[in-house]
N, C-alpha and C. Protein backbone atom coordinates (compact mmCIF):
# COMPACT_ATOMS: atom_id res chain seq x y z
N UNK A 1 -22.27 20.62 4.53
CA UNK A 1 -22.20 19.61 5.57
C UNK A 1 -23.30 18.58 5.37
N UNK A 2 -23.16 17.20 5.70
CA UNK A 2 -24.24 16.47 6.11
C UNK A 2 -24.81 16.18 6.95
N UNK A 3 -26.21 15.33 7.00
CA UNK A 3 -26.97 15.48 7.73
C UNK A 3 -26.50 13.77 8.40
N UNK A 4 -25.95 13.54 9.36
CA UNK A 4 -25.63 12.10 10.24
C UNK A 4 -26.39 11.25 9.67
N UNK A 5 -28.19 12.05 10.28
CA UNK A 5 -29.01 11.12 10.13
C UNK A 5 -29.23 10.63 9.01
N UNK A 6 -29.19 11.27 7.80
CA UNK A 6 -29.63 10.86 6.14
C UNK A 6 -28.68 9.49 6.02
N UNK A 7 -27.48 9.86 6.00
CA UNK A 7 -26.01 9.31 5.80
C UNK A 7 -26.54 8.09 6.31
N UNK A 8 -27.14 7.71 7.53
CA UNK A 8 -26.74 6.43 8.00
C UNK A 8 -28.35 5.52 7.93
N UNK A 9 -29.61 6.77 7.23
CA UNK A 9 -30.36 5.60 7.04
C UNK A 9 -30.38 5.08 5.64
N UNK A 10 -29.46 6.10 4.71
CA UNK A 10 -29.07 5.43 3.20
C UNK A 10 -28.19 4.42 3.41
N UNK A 11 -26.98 4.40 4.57
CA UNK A 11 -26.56 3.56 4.42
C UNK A 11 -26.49 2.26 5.21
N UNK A 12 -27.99 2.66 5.87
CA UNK A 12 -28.78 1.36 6.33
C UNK A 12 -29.49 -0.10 5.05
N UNK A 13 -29.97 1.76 4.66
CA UNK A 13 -30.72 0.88 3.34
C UNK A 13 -30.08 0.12 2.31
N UNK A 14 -29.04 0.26 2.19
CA UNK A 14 -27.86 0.39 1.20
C UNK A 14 -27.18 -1.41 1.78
N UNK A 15 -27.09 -1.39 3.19
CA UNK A 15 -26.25 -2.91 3.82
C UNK A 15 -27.11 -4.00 3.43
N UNK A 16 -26.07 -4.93 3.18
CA UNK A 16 -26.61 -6.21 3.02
C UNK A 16 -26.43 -6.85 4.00
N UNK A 17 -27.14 -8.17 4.26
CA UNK A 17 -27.42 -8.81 5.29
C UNK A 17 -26.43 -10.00 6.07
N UNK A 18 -25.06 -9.59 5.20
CA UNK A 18 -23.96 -10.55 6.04
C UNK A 18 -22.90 -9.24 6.44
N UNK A 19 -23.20 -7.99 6.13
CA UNK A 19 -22.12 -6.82 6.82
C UNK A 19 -22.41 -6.66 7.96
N UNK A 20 -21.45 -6.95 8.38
CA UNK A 20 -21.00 -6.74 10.31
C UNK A 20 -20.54 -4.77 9.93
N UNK A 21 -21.58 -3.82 11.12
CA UNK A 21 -21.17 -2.66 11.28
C UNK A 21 -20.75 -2.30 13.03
N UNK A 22 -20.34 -1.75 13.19
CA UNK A 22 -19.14 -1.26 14.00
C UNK A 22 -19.14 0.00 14.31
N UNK A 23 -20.28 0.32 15.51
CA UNK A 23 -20.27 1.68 15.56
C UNK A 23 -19.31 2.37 16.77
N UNK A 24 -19.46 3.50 16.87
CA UNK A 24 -18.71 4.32 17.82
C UNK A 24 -19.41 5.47 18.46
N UNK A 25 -19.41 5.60 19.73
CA UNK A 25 -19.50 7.09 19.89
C UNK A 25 -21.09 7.84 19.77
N UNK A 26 -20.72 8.90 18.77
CA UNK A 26 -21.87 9.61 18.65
C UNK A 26 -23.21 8.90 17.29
N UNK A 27 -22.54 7.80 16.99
CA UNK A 27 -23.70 7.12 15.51
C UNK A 27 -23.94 5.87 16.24
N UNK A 28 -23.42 5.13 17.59
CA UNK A 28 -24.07 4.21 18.09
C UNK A 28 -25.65 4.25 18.28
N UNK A 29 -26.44 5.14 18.51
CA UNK A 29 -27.76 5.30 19.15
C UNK A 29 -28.37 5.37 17.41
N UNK A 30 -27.72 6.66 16.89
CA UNK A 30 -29.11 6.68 15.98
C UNK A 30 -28.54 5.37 14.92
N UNK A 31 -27.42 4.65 14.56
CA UNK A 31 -27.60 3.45 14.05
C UNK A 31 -28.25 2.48 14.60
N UNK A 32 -28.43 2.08 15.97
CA UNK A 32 -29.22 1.21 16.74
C UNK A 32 -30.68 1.64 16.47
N UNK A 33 -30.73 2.66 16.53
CA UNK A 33 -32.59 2.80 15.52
C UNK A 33 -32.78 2.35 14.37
N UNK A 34 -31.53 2.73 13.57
CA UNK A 34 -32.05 2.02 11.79
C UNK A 34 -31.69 0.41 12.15
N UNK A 35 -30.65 0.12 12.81
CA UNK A 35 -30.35 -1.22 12.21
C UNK A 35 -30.07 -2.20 13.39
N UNK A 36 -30.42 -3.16 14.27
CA UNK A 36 -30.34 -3.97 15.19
C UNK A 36 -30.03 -5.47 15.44
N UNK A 37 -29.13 -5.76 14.83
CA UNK A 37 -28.90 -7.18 14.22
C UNK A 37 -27.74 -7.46 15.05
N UNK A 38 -27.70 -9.02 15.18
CA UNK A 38 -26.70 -9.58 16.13
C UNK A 38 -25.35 -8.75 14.99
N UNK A 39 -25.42 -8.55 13.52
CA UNK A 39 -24.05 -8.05 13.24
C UNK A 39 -23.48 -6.31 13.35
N UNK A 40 -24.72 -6.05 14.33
CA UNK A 40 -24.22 -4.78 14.33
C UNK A 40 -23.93 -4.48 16.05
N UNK A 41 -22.34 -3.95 16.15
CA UNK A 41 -21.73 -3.77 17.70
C UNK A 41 -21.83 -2.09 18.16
N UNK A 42 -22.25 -1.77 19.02
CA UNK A 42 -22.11 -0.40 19.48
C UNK A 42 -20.83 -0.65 20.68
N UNK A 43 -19.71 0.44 20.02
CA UNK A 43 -18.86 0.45 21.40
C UNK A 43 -18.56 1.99 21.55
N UNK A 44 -19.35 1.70 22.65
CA UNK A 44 -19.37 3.32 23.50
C UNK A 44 -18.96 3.41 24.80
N UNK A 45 -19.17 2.24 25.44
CA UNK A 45 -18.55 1.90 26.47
C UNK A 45 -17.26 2.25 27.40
N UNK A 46 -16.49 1.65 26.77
CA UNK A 46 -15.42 1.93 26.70
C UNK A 46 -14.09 1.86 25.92
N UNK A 47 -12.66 1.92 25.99
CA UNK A 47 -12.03 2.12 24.91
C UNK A 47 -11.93 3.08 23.62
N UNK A 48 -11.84 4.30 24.06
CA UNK A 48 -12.56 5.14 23.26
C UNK A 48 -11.44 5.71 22.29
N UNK A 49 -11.57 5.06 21.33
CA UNK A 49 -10.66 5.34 20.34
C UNK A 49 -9.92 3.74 19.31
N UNK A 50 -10.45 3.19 19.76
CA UNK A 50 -10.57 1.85 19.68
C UNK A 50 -11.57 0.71 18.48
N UNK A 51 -12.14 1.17 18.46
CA UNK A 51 -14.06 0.93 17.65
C UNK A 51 -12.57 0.10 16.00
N UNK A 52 -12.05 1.38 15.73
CA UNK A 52 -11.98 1.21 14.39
C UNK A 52 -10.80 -0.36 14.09
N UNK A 53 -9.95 -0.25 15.19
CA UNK A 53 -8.76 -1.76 15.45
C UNK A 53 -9.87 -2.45 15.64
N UNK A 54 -11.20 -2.36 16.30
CA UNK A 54 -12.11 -3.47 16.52
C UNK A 54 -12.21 -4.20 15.46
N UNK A 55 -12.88 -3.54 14.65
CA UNK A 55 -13.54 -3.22 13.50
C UNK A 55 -12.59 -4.15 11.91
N UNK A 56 -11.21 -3.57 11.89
CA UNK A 56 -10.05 -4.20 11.59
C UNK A 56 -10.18 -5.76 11.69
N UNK A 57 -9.62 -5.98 12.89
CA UNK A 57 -9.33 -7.18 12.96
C UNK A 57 -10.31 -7.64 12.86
N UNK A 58 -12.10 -7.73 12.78
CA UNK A 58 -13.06 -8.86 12.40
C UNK A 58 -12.74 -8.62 11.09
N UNK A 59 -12.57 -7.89 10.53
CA UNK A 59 -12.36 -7.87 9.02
C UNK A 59 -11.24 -9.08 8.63
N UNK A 60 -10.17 -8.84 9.32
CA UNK A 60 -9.07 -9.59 8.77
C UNK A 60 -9.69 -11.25 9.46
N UNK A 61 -10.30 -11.54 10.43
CA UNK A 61 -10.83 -13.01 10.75
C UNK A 61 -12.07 -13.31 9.80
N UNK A 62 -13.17 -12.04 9.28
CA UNK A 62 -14.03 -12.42 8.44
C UNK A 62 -13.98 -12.03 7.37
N UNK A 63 -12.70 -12.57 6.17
CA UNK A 63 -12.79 -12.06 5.40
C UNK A 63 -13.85 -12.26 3.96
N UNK A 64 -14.91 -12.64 4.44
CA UNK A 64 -16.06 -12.79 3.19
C UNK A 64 -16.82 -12.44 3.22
N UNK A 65 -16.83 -11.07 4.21
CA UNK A 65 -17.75 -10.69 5.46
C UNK A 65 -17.44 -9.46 4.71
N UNK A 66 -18.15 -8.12 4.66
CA UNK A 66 -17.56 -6.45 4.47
C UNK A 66 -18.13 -6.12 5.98
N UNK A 67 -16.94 -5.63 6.61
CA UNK A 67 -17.18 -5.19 7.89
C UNK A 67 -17.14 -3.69 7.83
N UNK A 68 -17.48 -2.40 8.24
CA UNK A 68 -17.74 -1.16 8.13
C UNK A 68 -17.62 -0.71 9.78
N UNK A 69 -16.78 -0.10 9.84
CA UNK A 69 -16.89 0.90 10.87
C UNK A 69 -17.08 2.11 11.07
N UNK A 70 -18.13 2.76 11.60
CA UNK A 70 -18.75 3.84 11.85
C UNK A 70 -17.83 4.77 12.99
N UNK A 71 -16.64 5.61 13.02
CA UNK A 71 -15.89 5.55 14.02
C UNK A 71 -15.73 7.54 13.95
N UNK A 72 -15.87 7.98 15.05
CA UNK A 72 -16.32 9.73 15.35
C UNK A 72 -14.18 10.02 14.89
N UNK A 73 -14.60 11.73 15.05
CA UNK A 73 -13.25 12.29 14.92
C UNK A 73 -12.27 12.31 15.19
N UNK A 74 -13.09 12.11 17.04
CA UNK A 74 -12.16 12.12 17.88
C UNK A 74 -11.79 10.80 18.71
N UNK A 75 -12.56 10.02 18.05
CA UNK A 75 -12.03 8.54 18.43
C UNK A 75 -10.73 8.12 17.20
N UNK A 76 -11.15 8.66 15.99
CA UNK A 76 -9.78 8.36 15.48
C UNK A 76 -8.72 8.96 15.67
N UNK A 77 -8.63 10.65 16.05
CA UNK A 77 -7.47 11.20 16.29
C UNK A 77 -6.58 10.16 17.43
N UNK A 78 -6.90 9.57 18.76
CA UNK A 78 -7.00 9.19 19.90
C UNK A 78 -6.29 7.90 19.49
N UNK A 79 -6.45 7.38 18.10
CA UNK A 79 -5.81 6.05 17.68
C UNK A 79 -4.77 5.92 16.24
N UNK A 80 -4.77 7.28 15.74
CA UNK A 80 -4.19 7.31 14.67
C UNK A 80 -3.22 5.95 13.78
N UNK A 81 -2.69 5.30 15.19
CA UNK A 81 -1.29 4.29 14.65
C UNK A 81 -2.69 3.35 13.73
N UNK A 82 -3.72 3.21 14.19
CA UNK A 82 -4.50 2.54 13.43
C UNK A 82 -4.82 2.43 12.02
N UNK A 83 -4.07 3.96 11.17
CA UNK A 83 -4.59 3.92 9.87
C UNK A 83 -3.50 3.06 9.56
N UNK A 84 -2.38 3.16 9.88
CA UNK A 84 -0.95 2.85 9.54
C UNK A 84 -0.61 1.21 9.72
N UNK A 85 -1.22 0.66 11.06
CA UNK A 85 -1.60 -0.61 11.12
C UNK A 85 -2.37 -1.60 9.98
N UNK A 86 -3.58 -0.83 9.49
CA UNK A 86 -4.61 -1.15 8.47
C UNK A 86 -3.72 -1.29 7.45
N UNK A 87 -2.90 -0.65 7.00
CA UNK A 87 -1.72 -0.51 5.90
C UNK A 87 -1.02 -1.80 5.60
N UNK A 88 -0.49 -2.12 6.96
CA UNK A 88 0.31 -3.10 6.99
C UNK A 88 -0.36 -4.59 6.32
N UNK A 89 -1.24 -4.71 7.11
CA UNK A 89 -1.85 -6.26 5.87
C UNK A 89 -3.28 -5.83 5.97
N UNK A 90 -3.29 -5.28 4.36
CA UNK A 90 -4.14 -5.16 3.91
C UNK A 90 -5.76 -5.73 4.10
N UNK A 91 -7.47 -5.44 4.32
CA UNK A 91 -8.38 -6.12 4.29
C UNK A 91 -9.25 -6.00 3.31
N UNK A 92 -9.60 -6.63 2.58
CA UNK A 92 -9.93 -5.81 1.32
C UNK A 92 -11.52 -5.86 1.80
N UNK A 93 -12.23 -6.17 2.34
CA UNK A 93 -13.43 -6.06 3.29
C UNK A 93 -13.82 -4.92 4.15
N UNK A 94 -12.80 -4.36 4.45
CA UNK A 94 -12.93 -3.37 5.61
C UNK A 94 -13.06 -1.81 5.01
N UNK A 95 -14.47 -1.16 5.49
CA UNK A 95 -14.52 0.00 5.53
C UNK A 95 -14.28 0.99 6.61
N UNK A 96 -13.65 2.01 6.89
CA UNK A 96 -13.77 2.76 7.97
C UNK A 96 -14.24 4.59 7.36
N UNK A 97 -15.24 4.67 8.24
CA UNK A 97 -15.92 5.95 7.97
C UNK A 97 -15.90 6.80 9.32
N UNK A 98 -15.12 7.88 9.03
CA UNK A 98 -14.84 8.61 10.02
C UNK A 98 -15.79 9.94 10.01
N UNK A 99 -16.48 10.28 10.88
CA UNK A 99 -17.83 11.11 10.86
C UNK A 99 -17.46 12.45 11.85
N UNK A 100 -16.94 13.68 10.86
CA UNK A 100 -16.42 14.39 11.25
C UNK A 100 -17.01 15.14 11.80
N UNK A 101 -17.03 16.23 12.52
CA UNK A 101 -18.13 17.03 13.13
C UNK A 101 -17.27 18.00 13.80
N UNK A 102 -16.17 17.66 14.24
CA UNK A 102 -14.76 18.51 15.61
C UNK A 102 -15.79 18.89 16.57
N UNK A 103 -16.31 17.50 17.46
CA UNK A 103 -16.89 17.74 18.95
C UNK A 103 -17.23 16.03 19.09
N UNK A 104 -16.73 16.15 20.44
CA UNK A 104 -16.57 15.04 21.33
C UNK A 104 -18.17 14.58 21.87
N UNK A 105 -18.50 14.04 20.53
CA UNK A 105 -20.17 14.36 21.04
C UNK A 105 -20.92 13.31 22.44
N UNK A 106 -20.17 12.65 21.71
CA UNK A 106 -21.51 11.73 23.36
C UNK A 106 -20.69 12.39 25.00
N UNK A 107 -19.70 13.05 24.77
CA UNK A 107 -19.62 13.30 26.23
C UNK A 107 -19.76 14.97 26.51
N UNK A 108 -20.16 15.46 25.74
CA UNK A 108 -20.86 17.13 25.69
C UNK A 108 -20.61 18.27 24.69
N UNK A 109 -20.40 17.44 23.93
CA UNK A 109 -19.80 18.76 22.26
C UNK A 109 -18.77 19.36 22.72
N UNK A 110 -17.55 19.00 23.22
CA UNK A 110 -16.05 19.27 23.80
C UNK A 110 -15.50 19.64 22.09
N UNK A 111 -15.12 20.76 21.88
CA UNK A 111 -14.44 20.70 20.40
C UNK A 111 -12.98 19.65 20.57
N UNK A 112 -13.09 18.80 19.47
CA UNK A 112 -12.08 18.08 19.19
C UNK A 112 -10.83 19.00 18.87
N UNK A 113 -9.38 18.66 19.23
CA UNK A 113 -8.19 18.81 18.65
C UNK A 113 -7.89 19.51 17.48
N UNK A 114 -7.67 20.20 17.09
CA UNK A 114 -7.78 20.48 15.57
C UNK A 114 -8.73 20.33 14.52
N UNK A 115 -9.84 20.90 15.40
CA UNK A 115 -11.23 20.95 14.68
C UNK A 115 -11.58 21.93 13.06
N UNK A 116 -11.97 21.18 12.07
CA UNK A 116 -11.60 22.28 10.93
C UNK A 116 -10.11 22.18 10.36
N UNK A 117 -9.21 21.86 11.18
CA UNK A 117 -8.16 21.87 9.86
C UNK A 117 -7.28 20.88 9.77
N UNK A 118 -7.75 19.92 10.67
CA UNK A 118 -7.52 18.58 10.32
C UNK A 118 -7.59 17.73 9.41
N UNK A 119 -7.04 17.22 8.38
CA UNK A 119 -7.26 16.30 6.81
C UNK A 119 -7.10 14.77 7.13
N UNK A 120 -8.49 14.47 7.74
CA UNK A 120 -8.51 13.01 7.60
C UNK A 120 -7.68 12.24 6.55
N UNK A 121 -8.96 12.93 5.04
CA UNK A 121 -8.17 12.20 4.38
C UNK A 121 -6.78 12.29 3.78
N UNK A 122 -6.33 13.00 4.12
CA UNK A 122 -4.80 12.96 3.82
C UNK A 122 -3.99 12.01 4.85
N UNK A 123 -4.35 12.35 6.20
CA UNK A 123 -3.67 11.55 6.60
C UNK A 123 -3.88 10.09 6.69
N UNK A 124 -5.03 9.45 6.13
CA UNK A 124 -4.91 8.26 5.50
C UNK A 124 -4.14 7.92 4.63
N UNK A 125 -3.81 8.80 3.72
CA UNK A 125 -3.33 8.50 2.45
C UNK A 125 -2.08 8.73 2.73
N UNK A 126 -1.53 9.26 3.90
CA UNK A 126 -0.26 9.33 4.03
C UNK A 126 0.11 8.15 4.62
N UNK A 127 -0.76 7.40 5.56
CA UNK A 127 -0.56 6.56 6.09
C UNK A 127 -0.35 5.18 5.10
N UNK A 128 -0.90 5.32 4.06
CA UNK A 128 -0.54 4.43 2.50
C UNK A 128 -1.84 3.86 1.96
N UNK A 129 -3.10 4.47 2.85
CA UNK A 129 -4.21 4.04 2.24
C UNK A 129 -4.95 5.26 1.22
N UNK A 130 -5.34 3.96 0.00
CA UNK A 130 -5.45 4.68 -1.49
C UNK A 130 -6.53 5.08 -1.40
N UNK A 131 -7.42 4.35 -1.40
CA UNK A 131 -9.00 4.68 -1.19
C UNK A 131 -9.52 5.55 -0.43
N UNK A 132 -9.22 6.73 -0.22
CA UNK A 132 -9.39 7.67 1.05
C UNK A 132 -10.54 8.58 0.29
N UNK A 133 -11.59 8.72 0.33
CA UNK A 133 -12.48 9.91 0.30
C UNK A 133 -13.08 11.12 0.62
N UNK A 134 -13.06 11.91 1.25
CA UNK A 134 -14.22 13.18 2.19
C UNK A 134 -15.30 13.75 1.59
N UNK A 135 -16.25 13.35 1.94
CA UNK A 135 -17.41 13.84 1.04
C UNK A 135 -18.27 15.08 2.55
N UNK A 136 -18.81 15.68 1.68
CA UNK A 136 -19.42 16.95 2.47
C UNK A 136 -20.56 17.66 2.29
N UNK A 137 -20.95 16.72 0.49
CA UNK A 137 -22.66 16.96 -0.11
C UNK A 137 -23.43 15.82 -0.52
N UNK A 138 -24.76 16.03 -0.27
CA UNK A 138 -25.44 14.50 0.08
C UNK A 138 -25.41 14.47 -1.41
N UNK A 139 -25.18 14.71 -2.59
CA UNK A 139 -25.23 14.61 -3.77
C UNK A 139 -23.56 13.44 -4.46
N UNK A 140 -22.64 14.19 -3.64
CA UNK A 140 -21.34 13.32 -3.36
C UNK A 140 -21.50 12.22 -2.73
N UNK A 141 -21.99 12.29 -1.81
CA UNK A 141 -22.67 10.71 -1.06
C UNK A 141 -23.33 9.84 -1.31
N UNK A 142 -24.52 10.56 -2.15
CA UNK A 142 -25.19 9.41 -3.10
C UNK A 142 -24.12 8.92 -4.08
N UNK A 143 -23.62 9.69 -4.43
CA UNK A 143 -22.55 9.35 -5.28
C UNK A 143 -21.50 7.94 -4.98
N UNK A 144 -21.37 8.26 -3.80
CA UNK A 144 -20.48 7.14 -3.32
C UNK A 144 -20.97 5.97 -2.35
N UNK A 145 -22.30 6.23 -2.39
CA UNK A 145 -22.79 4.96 -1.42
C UNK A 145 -22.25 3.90 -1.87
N UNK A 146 -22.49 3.26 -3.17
CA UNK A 146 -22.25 1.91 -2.93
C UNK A 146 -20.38 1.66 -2.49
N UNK A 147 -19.75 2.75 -3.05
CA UNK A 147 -18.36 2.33 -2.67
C UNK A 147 -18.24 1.77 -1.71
N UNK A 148 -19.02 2.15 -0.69
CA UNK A 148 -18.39 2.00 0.94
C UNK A 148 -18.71 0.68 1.00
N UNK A 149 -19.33 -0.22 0.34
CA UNK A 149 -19.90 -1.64 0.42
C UNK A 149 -18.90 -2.41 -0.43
N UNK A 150 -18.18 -1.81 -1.71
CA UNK A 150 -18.02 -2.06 -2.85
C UNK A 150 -15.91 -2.01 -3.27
N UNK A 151 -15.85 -0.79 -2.75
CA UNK A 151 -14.19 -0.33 -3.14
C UNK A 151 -13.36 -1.44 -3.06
N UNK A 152 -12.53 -1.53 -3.40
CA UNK A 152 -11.50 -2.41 -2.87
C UNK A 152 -10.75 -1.97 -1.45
N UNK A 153 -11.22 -2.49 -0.28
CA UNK A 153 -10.72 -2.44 1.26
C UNK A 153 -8.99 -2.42 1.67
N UNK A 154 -8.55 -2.02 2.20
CA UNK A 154 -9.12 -1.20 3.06
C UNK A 154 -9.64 0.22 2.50
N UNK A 155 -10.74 0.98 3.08
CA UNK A 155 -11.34 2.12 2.14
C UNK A 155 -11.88 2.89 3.37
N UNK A 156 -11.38 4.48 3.41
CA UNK A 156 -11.73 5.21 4.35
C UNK A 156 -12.63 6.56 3.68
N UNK A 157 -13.88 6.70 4.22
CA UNK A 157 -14.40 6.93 3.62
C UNK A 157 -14.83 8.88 4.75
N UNK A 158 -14.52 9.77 4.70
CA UNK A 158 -14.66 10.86 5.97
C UNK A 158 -15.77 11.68 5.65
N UNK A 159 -17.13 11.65 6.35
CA UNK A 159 -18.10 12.13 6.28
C UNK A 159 -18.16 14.01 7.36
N UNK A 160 -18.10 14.24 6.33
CA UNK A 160 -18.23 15.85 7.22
C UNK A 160 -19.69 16.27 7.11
N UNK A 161 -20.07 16.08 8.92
CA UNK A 161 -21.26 15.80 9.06
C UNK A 161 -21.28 17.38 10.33
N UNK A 162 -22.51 17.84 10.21
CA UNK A 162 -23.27 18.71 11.21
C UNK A 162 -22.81 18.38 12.46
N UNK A 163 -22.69 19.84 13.15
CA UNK A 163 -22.51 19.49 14.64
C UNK A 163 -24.16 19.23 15.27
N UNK A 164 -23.85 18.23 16.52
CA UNK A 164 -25.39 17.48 17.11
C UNK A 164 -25.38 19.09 18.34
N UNK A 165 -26.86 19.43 18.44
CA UNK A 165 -27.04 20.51 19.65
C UNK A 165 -26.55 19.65 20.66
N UNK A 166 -27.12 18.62 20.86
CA UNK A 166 -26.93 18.11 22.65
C UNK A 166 -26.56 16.54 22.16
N UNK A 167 -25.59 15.98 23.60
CA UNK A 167 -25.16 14.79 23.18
C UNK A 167 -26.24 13.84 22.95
N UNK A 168 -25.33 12.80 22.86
CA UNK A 168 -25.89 11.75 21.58
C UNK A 168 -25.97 11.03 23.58
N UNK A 169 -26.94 9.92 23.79
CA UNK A 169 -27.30 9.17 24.72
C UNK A 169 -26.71 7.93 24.38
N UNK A 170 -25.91 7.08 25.59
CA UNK A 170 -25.28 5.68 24.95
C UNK A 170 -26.05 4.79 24.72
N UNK A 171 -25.73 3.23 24.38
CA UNK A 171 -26.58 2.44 24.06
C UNK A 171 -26.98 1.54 25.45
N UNK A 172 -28.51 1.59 25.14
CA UNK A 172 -28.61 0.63 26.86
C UNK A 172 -28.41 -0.76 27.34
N UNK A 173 -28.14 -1.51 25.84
CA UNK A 173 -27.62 -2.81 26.34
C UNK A 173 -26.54 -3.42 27.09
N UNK A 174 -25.93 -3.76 27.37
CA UNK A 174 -24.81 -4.19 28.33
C UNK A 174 -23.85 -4.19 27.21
N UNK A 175 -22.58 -4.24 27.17
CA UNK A 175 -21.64 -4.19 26.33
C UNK A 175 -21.60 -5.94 26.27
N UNK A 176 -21.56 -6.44 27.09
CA UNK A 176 -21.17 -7.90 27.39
C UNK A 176 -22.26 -8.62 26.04
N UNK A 177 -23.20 -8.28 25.97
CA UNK A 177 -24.22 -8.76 25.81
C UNK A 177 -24.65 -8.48 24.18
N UNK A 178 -24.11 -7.34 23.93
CA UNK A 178 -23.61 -6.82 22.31
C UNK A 178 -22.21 -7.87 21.86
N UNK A 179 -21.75 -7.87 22.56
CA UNK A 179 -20.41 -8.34 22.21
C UNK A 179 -21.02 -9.82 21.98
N UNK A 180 -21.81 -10.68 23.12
CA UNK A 180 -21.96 -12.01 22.58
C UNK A 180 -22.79 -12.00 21.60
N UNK A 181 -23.33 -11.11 21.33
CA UNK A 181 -24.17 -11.01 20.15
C UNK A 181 -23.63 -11.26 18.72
N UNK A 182 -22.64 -10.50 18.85
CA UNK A 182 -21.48 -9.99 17.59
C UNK A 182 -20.80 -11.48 17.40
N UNK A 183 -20.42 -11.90 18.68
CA UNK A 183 -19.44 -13.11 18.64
C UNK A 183 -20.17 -14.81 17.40
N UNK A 184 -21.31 -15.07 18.15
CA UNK A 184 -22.96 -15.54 18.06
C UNK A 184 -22.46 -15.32 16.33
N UNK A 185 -22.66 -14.21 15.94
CA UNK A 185 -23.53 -14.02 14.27
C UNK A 185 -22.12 -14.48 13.74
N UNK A 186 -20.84 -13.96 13.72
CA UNK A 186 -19.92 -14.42 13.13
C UNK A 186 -19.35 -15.31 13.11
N UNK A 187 -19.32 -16.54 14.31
CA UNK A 187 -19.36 -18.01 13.67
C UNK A 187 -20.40 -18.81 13.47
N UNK A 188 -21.57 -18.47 13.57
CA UNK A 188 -22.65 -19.06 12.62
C UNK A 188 -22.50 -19.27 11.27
């Protein structure tokens, strides 16, 4: 398994400075520690299952942009038509990284749906996306960092990551206020 935290300050270190990231859920907080930039959105708020269509469509409006979405298990189970959507017109910008764990973490480690024998990546790839990965050793991950910046998009990338003891705390900014943030950096 991996460690969340490693994962997301390599692939803090790893972003360049015009990628819009797109978090969700349980990696909103500790990404808001590594990385705080008008291009990075925490949606925890509400819409929960949602983050990754967010995420999508800036891709398909910014396409010179690599947009990355950081999106939990059980926010994608909750949206599935989304891999299948992504399918349809292609972004070649867009990453989505699904950060497996099977627990509903920011609202109390609720085991997810079919925790354990669920195949992300298959069902990406059934959905018609090629680029589908699951990595599960930080040695595989180093391995694939730059892809997630790099692959040809759309590219789903499924991190099977440690369960968190206690939930993850939301983000304290106003959603309104992230969002004009987000809005702000991408037509600049």
């Amino acid at each position: 398994m991996l460690d969340k935290y490693s994962c997301l300050k390599k692939l803090a270190d790893r972003r360049g400075s015009r990628d819009a990231v797109i978090t969700t859920m349980s990696v909103s907080m500790p990404w808001g520690e590594l990385s705080d930039t008008p291009l990075d959105f925490a949606s925890v708020d509400s819409a929960m299952g949602h983050g990754a269509d967010f995420a999508y469509g800036l891709a398909l409006a910014q396409p010179d942009r690599r947009v990355l979405c950081l999106n939990g298990d059980g926010s994608t189970l909750m949206c599935l038509g989304t891999l299948v959507t992504i399918t349809g017109k292609p972004a070649p910008n867009f990453t989505l990284i699904i950060t497996e764990n099977g627990t509903y973490e920011v609202t109390g480690n609720q085991p997810v749906p079919g925790a354990g024998t669920v195949d992300f990546e298959g069902m990406a790839r059934a959905a018609g996306l090629q680029q589908a990965y699951t990595i599960d050793r930080e040695e595989d991950f180093d391995a694939k960092l730059d892809l997630h910046f790099t692959a040809p998009g759309p590219a789903v990338f499924v991190w099977r990551i440690q369960q968190a003891d206690e939930p993850v705390p939301k983000p304290s900014a106003p959603i309104r206020q992230r969002a004009h943030a987000l809005r702000d950096a991408v037509i600049s």
